[in-house]
C-alpha atoms as a PDB file:
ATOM      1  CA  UNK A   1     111.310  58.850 116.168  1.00  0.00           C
ATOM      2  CA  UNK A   2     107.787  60.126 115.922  1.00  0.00           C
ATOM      3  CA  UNK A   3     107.088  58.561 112.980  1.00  0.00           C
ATOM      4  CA  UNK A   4     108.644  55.527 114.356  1.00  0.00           C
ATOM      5  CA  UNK A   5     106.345  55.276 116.860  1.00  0.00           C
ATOM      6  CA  UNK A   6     103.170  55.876 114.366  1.00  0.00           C
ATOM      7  CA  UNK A   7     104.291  52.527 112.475  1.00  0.00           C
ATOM      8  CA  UNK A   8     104.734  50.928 115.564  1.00  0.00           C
ATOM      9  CA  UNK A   9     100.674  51.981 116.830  1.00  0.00           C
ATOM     10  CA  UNK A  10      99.932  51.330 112.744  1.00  0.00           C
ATOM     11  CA  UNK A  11     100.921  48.000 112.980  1.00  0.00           C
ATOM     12  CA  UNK A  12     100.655  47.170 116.171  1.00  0.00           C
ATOM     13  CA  UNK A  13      96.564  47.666 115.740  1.00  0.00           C
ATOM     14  CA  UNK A  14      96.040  45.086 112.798  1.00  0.00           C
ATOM     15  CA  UNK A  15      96.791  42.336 115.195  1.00  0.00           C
ATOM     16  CA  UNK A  16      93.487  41.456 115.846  1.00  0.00           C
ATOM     17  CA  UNK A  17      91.244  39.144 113.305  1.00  0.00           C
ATOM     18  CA  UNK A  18      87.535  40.438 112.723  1.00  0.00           C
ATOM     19  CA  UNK A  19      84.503  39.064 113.756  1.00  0.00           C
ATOM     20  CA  UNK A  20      82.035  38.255 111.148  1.00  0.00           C
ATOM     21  CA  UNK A  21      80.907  41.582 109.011  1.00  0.00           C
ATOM     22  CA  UNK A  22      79.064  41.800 106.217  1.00  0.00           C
ATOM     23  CA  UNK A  23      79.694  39.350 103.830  1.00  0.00           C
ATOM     24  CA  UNK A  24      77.627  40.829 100.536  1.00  0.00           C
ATOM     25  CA  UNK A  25      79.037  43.671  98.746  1.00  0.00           C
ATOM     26  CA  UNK A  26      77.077  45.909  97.136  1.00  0.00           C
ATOM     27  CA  UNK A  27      75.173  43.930  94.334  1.00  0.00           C
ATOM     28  CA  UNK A  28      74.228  41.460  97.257  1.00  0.00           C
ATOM     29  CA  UNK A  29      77.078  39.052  95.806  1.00  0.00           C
ATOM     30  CA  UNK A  30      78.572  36.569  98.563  1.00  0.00           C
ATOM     31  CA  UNK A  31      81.938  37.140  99.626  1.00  0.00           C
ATOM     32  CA  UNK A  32      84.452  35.353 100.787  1.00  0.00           C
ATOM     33  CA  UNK A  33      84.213  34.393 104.413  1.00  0.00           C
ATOM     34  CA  UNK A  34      87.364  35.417 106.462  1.00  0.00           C
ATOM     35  CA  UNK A  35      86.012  32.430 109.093  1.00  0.00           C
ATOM     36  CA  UNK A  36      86.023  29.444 106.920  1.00  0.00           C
ATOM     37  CA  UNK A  37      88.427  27.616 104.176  1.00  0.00           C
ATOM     38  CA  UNK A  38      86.175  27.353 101.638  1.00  0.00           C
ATOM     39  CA  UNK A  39      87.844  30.474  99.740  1.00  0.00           C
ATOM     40  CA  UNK A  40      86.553  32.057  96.642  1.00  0.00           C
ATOM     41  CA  UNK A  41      87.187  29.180  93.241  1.00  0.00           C
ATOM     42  CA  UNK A  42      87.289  31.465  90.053  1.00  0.00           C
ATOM     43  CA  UNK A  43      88.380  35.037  89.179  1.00  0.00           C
ATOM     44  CA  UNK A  44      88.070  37.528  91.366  1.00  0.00           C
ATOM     45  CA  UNK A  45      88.062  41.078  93.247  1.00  0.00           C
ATOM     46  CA  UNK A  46      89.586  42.606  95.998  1.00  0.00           C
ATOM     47  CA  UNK A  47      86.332  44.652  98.168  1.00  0.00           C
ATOM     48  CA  UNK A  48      87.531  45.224 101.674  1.00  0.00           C
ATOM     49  CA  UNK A  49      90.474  45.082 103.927  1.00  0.00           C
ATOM     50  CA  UNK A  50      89.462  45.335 107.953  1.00  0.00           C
ATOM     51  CA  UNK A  51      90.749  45.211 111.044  1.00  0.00           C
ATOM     52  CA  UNK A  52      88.881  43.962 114.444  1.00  0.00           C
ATOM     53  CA  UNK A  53      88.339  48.074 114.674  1.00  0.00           C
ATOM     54  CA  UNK A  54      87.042  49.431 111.424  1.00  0.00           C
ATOM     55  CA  UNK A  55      87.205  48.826 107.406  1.00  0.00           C
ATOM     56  CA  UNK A  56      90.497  50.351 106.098  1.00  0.00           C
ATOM     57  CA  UNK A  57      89.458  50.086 102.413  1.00  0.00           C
ATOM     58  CA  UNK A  58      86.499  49.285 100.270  1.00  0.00           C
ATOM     59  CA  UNK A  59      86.914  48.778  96.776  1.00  0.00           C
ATOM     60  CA  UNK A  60      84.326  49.501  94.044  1.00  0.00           C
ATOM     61  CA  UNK A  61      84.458  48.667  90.051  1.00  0.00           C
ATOM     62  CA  UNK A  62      82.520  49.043  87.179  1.00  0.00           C
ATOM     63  CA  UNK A  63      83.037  45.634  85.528  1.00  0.00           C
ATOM     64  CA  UNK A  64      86.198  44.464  85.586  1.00  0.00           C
ATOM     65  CA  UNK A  65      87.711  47.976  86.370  1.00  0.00           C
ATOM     66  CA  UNK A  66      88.226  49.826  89.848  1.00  0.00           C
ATOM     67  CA  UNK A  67      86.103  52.832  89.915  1.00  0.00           C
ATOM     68  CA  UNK A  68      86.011  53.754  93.481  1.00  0.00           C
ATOM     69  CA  UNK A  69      87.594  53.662  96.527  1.00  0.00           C
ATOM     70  CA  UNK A  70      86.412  54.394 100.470  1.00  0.00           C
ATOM     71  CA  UNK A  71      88.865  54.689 103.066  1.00  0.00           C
ATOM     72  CA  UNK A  72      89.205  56.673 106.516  1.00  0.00           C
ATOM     73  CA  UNK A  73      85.992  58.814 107.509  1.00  0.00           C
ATOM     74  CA  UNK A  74      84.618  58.385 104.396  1.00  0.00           C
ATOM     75  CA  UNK A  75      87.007  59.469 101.931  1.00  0.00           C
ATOM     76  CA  UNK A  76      86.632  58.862  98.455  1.00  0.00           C
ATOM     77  CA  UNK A  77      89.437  58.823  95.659  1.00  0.00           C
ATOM     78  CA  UNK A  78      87.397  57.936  91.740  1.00  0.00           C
ATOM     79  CA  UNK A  79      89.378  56.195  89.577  1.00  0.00           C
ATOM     80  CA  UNK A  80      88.985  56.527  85.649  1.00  0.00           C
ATOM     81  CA  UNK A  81      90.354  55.188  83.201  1.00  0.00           C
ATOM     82  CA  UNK A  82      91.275  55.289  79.495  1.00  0.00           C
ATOM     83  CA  UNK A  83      90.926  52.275  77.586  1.00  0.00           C
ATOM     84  CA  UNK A  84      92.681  49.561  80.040  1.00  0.00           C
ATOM     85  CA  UNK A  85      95.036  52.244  81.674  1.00  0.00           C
ATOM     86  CA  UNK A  86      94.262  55.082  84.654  1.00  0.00           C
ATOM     87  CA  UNK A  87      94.403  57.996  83.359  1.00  0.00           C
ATOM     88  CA  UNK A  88      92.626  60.112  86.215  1.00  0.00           C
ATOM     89  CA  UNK A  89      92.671  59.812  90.156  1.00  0.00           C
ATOM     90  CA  UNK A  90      90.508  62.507  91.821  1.00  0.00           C
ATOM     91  CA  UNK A  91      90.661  62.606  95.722  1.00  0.00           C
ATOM     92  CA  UNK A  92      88.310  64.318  98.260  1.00  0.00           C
ATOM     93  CA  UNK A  93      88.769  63.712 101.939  1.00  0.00           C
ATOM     94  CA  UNK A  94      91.229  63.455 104.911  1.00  0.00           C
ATOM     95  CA  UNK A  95      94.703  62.434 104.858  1.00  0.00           C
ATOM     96  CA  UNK A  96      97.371  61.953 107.617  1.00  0.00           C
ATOM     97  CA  UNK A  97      99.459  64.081 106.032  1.00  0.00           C
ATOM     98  CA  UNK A  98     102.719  64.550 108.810  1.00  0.00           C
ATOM     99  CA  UNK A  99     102.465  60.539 109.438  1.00  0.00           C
ATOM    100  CA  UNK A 100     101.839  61.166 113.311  1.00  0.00           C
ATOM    101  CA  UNK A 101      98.744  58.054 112.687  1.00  0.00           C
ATOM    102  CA  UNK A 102      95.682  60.697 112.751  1.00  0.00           C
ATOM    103  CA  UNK A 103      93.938  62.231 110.340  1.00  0.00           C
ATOM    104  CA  UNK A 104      94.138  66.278 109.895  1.00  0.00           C
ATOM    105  CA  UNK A 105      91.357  67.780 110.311  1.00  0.00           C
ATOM    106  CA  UNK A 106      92.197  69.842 106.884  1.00  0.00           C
ATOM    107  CA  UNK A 107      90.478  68.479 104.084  1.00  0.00           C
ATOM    108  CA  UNK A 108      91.805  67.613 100.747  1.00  0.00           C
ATOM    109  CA  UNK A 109      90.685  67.202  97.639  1.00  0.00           C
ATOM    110  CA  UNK A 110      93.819  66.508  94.589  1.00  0.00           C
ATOM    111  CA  UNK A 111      93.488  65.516  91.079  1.00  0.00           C
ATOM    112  CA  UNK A 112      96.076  63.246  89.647  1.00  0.00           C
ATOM    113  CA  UNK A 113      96.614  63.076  85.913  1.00  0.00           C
ATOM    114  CA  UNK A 114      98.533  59.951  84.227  1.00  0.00           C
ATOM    115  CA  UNK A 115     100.990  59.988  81.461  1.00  0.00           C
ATOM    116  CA  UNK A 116     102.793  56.829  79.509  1.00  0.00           C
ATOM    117  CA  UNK A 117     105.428  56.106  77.828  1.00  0.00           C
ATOM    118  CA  UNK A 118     105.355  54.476  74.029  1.00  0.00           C
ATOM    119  CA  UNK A 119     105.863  51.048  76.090  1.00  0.00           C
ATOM    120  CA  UNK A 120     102.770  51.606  78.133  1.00  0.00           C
ATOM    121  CA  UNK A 121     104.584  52.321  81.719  1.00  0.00           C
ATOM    122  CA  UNK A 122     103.242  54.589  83.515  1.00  0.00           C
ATOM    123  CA  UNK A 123     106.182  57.503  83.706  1.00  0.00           C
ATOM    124  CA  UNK A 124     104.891  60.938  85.129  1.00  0.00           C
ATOM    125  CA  UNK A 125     101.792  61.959  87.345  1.00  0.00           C
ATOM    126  CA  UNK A 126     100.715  65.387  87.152  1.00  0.00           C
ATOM    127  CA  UNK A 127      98.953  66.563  90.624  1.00  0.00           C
ATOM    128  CA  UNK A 128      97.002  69.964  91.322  1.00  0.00           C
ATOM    129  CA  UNK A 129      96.107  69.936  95.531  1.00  0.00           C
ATOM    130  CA  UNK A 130      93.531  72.218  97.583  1.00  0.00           C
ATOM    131  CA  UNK A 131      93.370  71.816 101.293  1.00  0.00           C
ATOM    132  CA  UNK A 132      90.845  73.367 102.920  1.00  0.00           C
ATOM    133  CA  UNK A 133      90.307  74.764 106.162  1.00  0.00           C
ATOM    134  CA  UNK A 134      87.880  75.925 108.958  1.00  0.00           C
ATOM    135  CA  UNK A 135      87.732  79.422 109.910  1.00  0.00           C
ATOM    136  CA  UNK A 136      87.380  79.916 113.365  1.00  0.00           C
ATOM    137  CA  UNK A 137      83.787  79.944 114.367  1.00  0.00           C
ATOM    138  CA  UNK A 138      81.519  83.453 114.710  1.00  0.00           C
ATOM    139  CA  UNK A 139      79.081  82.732 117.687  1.00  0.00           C
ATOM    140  CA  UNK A 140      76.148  81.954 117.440  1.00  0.00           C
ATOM    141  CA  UNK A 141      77.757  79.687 115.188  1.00  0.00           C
ATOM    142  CA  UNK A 142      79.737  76.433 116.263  1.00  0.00           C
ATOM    143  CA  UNK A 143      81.750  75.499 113.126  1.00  0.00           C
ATOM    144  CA  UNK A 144      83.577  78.104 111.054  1.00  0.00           C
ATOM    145  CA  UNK A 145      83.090  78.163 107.408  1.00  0.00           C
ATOM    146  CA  UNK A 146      85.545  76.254 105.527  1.00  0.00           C
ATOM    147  CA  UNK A 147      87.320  77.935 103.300  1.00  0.00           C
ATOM    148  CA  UNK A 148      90.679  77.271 100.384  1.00  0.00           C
ATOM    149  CA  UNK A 149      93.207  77.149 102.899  1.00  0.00           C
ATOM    150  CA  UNK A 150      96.356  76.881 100.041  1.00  0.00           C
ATOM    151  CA  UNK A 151      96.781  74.876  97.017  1.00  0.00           C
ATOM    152  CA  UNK A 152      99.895  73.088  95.336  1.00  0.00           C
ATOM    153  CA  UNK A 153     101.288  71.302  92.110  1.00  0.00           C
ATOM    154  CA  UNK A 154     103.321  68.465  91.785  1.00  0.00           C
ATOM    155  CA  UNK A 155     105.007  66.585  89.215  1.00  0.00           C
ATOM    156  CA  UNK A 156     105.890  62.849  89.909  1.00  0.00           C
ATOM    157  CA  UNK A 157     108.432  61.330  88.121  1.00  0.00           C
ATOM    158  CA  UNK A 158     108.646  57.593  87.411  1.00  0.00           C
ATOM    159  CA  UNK A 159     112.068  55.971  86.506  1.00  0.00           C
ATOM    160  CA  UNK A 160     113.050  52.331  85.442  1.00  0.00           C
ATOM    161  CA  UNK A 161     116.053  50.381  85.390  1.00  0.00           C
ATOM    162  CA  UNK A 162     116.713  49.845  81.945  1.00  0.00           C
ATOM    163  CA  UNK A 163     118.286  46.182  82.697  1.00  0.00           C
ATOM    164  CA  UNK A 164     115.242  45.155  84.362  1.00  0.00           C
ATOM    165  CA  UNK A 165     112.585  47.430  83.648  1.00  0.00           C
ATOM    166  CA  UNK A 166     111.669  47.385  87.238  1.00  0.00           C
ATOM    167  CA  UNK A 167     110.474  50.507  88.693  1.00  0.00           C
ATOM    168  CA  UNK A 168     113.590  52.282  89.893  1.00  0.00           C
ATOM    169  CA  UNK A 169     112.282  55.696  91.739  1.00  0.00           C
ATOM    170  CA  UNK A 170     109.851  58.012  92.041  1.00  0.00           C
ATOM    171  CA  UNK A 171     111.087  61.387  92.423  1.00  0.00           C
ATOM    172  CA  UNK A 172     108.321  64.477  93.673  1.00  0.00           C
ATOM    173  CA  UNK A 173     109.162  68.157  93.129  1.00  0.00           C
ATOM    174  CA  UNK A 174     106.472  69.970  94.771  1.00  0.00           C
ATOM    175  CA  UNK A 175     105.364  74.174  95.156  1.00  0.00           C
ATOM    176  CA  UNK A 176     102.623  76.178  96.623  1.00  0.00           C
ATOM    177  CA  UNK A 177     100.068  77.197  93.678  1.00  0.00           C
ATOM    178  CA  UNK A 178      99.782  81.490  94.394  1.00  0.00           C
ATOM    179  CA  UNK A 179      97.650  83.110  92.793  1.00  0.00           C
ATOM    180  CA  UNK A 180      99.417  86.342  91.029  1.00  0.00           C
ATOM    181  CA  UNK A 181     103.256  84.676  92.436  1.00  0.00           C
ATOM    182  CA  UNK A 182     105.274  82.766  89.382  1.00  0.00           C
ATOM    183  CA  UNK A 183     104.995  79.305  90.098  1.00  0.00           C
ATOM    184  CA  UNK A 184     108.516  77.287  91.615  1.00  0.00           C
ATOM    185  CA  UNK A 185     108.744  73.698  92.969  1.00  0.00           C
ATOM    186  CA  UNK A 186     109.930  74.628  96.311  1.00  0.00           C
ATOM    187  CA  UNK A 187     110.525  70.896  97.818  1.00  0.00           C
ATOM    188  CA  UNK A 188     111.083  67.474  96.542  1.00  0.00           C
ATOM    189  CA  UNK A 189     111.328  64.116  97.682  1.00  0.00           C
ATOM    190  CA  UNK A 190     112.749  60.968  95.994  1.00  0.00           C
ATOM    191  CA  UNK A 191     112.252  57.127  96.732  1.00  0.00           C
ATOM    192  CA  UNK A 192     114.382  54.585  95.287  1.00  0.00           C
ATOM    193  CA  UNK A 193     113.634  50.320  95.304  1.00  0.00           C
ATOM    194  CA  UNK A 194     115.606  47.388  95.770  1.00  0.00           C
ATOM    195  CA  UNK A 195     114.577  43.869  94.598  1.00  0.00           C
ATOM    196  CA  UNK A 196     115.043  40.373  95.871  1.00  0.00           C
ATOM    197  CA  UNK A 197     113.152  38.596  92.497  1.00  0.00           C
ATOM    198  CA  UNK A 198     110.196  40.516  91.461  1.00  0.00           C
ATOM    199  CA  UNK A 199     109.648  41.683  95.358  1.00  0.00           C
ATOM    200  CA  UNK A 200     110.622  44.761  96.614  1.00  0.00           C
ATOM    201  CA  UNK A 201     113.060  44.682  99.524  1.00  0.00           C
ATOM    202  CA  UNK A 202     114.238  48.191 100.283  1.00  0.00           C
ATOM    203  CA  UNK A 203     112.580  51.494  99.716  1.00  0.00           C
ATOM    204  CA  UNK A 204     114.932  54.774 100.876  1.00  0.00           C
ATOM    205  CA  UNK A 205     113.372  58.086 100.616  1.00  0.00           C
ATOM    206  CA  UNK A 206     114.635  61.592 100.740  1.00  0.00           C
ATOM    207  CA  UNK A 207     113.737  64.409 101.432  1.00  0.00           C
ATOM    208  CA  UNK A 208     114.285  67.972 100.850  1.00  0.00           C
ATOM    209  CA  UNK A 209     114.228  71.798  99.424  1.00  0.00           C
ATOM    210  CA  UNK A 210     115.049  72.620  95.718  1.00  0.00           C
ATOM    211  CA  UNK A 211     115.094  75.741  93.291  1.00  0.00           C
ATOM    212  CA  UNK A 212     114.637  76.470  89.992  1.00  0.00           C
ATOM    213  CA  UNK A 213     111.879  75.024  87.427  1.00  0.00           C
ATOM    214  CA  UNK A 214     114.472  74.627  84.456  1.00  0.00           C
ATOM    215  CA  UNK A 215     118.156  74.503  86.350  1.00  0.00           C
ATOM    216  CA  UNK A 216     116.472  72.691  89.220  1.00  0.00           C
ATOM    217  CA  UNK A 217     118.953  72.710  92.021  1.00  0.00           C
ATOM    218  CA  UNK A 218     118.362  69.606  94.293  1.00  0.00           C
ATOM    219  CA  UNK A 219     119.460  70.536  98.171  1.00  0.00           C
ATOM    220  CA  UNK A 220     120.864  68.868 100.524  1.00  0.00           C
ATOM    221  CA  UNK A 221     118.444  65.472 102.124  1.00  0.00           C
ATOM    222  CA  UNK A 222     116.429  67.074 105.556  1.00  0.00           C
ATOM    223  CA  UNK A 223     115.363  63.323 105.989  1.00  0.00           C
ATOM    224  CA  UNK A 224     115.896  59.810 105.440  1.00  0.00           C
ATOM    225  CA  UNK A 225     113.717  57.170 106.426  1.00  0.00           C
ATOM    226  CA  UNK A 226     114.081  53.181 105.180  1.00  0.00           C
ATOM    227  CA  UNK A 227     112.096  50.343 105.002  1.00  0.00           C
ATOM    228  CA  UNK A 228     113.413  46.876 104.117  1.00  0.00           C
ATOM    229  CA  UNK A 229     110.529  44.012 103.372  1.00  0.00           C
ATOM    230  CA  UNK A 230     112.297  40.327 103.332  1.00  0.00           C
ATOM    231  CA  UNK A 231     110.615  36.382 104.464  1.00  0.00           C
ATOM    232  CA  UNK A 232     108.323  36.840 101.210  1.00  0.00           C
ATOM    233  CA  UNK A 233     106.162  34.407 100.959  1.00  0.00           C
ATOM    234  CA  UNK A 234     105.576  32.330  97.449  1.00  0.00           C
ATOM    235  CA  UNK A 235     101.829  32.966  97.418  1.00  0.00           C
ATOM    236  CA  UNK A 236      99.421  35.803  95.726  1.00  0.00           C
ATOM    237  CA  UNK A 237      99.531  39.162  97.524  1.00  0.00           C
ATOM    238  CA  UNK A 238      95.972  40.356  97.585  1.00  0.00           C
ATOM    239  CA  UNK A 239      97.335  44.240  95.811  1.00  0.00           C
ATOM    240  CA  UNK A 240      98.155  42.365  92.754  1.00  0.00           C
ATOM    241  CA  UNK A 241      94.388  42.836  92.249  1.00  0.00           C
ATOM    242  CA  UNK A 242      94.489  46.278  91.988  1.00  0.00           C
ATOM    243  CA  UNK A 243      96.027  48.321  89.245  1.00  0.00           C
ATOM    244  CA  UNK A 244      99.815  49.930  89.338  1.00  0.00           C
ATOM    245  CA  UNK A 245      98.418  53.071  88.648  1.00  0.00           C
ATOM    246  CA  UNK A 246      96.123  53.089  91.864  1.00  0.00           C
ATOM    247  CA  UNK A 247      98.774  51.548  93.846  1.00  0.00           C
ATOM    248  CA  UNK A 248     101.302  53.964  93.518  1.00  0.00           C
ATOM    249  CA  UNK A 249      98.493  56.755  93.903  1.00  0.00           C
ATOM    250  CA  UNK A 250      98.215  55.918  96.950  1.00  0.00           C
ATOM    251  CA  UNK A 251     101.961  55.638  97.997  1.00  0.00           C
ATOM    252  CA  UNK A 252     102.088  59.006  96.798  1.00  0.00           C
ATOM    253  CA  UNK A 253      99.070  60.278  98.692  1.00  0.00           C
ATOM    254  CA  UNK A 254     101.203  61.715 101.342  1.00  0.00           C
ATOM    255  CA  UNK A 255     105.094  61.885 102.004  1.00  0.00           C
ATOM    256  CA  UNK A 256     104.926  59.539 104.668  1.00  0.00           C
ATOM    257  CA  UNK A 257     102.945  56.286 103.285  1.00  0.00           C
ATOM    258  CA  UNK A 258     105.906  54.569 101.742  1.00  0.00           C
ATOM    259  CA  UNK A 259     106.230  51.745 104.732  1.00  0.00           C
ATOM    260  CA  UNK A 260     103.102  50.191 102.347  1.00  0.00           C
ATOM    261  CA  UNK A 261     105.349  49.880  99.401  1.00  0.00           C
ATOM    262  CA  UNK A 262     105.392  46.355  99.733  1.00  0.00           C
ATOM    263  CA  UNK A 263     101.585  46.808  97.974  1.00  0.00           C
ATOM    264  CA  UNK A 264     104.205  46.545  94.550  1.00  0.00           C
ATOM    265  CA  UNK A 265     104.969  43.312  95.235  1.00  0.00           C
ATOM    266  CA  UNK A 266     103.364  40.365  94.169  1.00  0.00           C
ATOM    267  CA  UNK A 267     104.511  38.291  97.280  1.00  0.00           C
ATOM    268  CA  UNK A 268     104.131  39.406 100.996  1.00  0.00           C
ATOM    269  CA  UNK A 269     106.741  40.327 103.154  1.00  0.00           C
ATOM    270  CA  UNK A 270     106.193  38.370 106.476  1.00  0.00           C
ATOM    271  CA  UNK A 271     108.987  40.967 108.218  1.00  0.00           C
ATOM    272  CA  UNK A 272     108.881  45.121 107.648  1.00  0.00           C
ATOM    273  CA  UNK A 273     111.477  47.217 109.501  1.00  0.00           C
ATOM    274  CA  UNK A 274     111.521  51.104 109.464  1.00  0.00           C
ATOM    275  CA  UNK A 275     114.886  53.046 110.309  1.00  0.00           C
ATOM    276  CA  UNK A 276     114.929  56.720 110.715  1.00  0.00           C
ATOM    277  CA  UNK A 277     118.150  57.311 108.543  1.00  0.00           C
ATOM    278  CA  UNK A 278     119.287  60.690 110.052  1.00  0.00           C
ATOM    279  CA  UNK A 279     122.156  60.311 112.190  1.00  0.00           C
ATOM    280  CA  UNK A 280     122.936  59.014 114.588  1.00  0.00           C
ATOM    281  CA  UNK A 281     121.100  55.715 113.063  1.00  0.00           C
ATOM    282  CA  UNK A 282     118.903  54.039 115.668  1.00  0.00           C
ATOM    283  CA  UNK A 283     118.075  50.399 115.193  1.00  0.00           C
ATOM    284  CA  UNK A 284     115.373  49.444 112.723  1.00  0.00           C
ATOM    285  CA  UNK A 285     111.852  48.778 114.474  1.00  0.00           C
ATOM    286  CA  UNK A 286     110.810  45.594 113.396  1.00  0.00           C
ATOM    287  CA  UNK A 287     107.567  44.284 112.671  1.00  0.00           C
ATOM    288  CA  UNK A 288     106.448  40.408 111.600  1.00  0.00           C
ATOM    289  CA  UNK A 289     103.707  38.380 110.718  1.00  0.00           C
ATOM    290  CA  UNK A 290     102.416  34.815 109.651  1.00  0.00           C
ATOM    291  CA  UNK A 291      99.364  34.760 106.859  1.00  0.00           C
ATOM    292  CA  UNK A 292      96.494  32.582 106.307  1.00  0.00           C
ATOM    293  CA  UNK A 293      95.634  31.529 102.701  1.00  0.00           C
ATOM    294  CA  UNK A 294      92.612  30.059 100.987  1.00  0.00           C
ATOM    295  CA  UNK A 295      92.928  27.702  98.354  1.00  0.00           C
ATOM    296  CA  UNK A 296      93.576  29.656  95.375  1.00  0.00           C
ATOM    297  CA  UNK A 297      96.793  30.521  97.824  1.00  0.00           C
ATOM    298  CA  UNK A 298      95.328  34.352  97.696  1.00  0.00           C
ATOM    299  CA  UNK A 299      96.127  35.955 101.039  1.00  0.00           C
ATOM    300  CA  UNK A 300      93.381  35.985 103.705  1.00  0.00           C
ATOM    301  CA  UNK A 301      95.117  37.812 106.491  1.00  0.00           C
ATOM    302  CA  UNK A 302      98.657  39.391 107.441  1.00  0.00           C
ATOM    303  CA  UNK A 303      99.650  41.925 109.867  1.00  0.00           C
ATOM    304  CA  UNK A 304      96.200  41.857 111.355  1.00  0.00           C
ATOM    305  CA  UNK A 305      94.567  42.910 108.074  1.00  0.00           C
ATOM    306  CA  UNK A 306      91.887  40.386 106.749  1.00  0.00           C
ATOM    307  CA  UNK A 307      91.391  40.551 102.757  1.00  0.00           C
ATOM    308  CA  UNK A 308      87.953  40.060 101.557  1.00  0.00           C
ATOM    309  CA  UNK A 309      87.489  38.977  97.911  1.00  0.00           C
ATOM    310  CA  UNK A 310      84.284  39.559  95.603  1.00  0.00           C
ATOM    311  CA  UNK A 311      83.569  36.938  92.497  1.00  0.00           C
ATOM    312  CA  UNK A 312      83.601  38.712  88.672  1.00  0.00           C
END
């Protein structure tokens, strides 16, 4: 119920539309103007997404491609790529790791490594962590030094159903990374989609211990948590700017950012509800919106969060 409560804060906080920031990017380029209708005519990129409080994303590209992202206290995840597909994510920064809506104070840094499939889907993601922490401080001084507080590997594992060739699940086995100790995954989790169309309207996820690295033995679910996304609207969701790739990087950031699945779809969900699946089974808490549009029918705002668009 926690966690619960986080979405409900999360949410709850993009009610509010901004007041008039900055409307160049970083070329001095003009972008599109969350107070008027005018909207942006031609192709385009995604930049920012902000709330009345603060700017939850800022996107960067070289050309046509994403190259760099900046999100909470100035965290920033580099995106390369390999011909037209990702091939590496590398992450330094903070992360709210345990989903309780603040940042821990341990930073991270993880690099993500992409592999695909002789059709071109993305199908694994190969991830090597190191969180670091502060020591506690020796006076005179007032911060400790920050050192490698522990490092870990996981593998992420893409499945698709082979009658729709939707993306199906992504299951995580995860271990700590010691030096001199054989390496086990210790812990996985797995997420599995449902589809109304092409939109995504249920994401379950699991979660749990496992042994073994060859007879991997799968225990019993420690948690449960659902989201269901329905009302989609019939206009363009502002993530189908971004590539798959990046999108599901950042679902898989931490264990606990899967109420943004609905960043798959290429609709928006005007209603979100998040159930706690461990029993007993409390009612869903419910969350719902209306969105504003320009006239390309690109989203402007939803749940609080205003999109701002750059020209190519």
């Amino acid at each position: 119920m926690k966690r619960l409560f986080y979405f409900v804060l999360l949410l709850a906080g993009f009610t509010a539309i901004h007041s008039c920031k900055d409307m160049l990017d970083e070329n001095g380029d003009p972008l599109v103007d969350i107070n008027n209708n005018s909207g942006l005519i031609g192709p385009r990129a995604l930049y920012r997404e902000i709330t009345d409080a603060d700017t939850i994303a800022e996107y960067h590209y070289n050309g046509l491609l994403l190259s760099k992202v900046i999100t909470d206290s100035a965290s920033i995840t580099d995106v390369m790529f390999s011909g037209d597909k990702v091939s590496t994510i590398n992450f330094r920064g903070f992360l709210d790791m345990d989903g309780n809506g603040k940042l821990e104070k341990d930073s991270i840094s993880f690099s993500q490594l992409f592999t695909y499939g002789n059709t071109g889907r993305l199908e694994s993601i190969s991830e090597n962590r190191s969180i670091y922490r502060r020591d506690a401080p020796i006076p005179p001084a007032v911060l400790g030094i920050k050192a490698l507080f522990k490092k870990t590997k996981s593998i992420f594992t893409l499945k698709y159903n082979g009658s729709t060739a939707k993306l199906d699940s992504i299951i995580m086995r995860n271990g700590d990374d010691v030096s001199g100790t054989p390496f086990a995954y210790t812990k996985y989790t797995k997420v599995g989609y449902e589809y109304v169309g092409d939109n995504i309207s249920k994401a379950v996820k699991y979660y749990g211990p496992m042994t073994g690295t060859t007879g991997i033995v799968y225990g019993a679910p420690t948690q449960k948590l659902g989201y269901a996304y329905s009302n989609y609207d019939t206009q363009i969701s502002a993530y189908t700017l971004l590539p798959v790739a990046y999108k599901v990087s950042a679902l898989i950031s931490t264990n606990y950012k899967d109420i943004r699945s609905l960043m798959l779809s290429p609709n928006s969900p005007k209603r979100i509800s998040v159930t706690d699946l461990s029993l007993p089974i409390p009612a869903p808490t419910v969350f719902s919106t209306d969105y504003n549009y320009d006239p390309q029918t690109y989203v402007k705002k939803g749940f609080g969060i205003n999109f701002i668009y750059k020209p190519l």
